[in-house]
Protein backbone atom coordinates (compact mmCIF):
# COMPACT_ATOMS: atom_id res chain seq x y z
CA UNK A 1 -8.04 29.91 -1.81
CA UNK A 2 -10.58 26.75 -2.28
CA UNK A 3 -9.18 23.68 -4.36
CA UNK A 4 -10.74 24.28 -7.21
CA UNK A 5 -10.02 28.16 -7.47
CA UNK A 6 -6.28 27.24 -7.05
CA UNK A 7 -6.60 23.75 -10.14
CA UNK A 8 -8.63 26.82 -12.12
CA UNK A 9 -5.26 29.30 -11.58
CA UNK A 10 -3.21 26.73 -12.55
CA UNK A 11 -5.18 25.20 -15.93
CA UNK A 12 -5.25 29.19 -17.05
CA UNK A 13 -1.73 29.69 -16.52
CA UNK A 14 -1.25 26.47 -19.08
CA UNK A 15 -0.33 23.22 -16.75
CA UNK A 16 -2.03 20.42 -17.93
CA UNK A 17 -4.91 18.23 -15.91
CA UNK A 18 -2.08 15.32 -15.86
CA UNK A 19 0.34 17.38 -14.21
CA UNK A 20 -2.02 19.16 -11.43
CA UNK A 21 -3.53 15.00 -10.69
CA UNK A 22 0.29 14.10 -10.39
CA UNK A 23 0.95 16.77 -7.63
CA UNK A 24 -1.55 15.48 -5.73
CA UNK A 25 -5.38 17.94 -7.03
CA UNK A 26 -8.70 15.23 -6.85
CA UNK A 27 -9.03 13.75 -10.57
CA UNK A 28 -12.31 14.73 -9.64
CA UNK A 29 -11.98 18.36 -9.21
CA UNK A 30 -9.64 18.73 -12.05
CA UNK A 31 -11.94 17.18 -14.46
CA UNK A 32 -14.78 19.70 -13.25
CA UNK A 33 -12.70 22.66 -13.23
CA UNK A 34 -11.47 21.60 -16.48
CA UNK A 35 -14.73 20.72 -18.28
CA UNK A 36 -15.94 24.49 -16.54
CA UNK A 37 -12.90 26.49 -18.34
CA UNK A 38 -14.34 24.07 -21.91
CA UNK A 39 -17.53 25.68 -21.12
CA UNK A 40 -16.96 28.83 -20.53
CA UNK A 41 -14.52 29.16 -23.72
CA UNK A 42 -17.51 27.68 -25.80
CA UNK A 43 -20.11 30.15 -24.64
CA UNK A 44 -17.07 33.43 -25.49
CA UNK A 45 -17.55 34.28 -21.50
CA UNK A 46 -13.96 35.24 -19.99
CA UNK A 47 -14.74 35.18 -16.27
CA UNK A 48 -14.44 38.95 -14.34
CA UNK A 49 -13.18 39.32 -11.32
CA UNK A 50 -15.05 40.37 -8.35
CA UNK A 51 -14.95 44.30 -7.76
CA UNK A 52 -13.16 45.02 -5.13
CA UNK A 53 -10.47 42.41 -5.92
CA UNK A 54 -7.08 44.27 -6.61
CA UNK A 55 -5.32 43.93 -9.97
CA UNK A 56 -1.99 43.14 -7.93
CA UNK A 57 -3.19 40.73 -5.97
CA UNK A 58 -3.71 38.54 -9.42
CA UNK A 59 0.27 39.74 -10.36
CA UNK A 60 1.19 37.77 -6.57
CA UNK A 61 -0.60 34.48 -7.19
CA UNK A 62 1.73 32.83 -9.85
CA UNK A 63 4.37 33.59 -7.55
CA UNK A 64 2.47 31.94 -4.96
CA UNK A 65 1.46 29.36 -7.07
CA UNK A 66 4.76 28.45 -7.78
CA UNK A 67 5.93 28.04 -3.81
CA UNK A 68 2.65 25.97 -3.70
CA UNK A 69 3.71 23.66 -6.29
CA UNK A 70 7.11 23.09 -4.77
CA UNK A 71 5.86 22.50 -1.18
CA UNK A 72 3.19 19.86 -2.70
CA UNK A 73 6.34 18.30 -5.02
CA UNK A 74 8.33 18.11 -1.99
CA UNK A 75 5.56 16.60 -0.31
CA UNK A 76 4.78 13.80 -3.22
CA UNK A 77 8.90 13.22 -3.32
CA UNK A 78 8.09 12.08 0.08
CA UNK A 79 5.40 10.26 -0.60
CA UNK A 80 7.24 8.38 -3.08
CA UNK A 81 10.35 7.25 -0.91
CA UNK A 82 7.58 6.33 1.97
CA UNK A 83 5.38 4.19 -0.36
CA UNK A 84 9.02 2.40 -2.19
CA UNK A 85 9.94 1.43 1.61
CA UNK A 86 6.36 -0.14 2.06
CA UNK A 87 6.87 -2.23 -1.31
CA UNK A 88 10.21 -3.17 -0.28
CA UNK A 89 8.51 -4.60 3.01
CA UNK A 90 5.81 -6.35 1.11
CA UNK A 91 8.49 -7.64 -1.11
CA UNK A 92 9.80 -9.30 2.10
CA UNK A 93 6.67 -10.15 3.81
CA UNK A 94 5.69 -11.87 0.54
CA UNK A 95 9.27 -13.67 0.87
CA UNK A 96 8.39 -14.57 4.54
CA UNK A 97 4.79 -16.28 3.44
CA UNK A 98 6.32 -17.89 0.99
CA UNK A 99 8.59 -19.79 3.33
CA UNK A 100 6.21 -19.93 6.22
CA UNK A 101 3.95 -21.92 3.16
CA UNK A 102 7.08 -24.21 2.68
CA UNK A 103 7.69 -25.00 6.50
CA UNK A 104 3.48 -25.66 7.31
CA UNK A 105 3.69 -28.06 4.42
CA UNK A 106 6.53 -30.07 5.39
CA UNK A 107 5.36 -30.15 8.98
CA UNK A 108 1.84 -31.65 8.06
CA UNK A 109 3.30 -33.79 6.02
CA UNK A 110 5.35 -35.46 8.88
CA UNK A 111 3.77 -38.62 10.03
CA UNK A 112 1.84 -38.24 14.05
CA UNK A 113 1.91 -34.57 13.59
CA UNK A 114 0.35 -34.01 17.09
CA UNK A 115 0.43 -37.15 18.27
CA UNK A 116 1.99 -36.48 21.90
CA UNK A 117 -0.61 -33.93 22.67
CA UNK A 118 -3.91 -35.71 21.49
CA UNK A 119 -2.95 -39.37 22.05
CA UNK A 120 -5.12 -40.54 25.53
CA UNK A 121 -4.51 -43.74 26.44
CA UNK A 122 -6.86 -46.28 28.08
CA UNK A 123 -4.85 -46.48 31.06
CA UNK A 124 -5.40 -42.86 31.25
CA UNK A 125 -1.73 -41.39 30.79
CA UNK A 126 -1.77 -38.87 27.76
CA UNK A 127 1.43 -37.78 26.02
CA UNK A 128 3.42 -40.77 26.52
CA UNK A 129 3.74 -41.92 22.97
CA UNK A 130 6.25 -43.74 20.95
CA UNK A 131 6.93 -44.84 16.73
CA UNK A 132 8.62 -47.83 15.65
CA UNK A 133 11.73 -46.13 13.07
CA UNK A 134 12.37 -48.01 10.29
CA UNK A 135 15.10 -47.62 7.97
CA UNK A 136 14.38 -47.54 4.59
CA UNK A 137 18.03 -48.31 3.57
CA UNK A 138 19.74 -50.53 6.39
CA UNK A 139 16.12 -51.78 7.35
CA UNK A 140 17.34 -51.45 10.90
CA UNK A 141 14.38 -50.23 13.86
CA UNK A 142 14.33 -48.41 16.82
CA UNK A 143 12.00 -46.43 18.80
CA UNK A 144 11.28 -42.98 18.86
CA UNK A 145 9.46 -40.82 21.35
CA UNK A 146 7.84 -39.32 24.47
CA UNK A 147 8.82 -41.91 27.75
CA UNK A 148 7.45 -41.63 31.39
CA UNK A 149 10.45 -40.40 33.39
């Protein structure tokens, strides 16, 4: 049974187009099988089926219907645990950015970020490199840094 023959079942038998686009049907096809039924109201036509087509297979197809409709809500329960695990882990990657944010900022805010690996002397040496501390409180100095061995 195509898509839209099985959204067309299901609008005759009285669910609504909000409840067939919740279990998962195309807003698209809904919305076309939906404006067809309008239609075909409006113009008095009741649609005939085929010949050939057996009365009792029509009598089976609610109760298929029905099995349908709990395979696709078992299907969107699913769905919905999977996609509250991915917003829990956006929640926390969010979290994680947030402090990675923090961290860059204080780091390139610290005075001769990347000074041992891009200072060259002119004697030639490169990463031996050292900063007079000061205390701000005590006003007491010392040296701090990278010395040849």
């Amino acid at each position: 049974m195509r898509v839209s023959q099985h959204v067309e079942l299901l609008l005759r038998q009285g669910h609504k187009p909000r409840e067939l686009i919740q279990l998962g049907f195309s807003k698209n096809v809904v919305s076309r099988v939906r404006r067809k039924l309008k239609m075909e109201k409006a113009a008095g036509e009741v649609k005939v089926p085929p010949e050939g087509a057996r009365e009792d297979a029509h009598a089976q197809e609610p109760v298929s219907a029905s099995s349908d409709m709990t395979q696709v809500l078992s299907k969107l329960e699913s769905l919905e645990s999977k996609i509250q695990q991915l917003e829990s882990r956006v929640e926390a990657l969010e979290t994680l950015r947030a402090a990675l944010e923090d961290v860059e900022t204080r780091i390139n805010g610290t005075p001769a970020l990347g000074l041992k690996h891009h200072f060259r002397c002119d004697c030639g040496s490169s990463g031996f490199v050292a900063l007079r501390i000061k205390c701000t409180k005590c006003n007491r100095e010392t040296w701090c840094g990278w010395f040849p061995k």
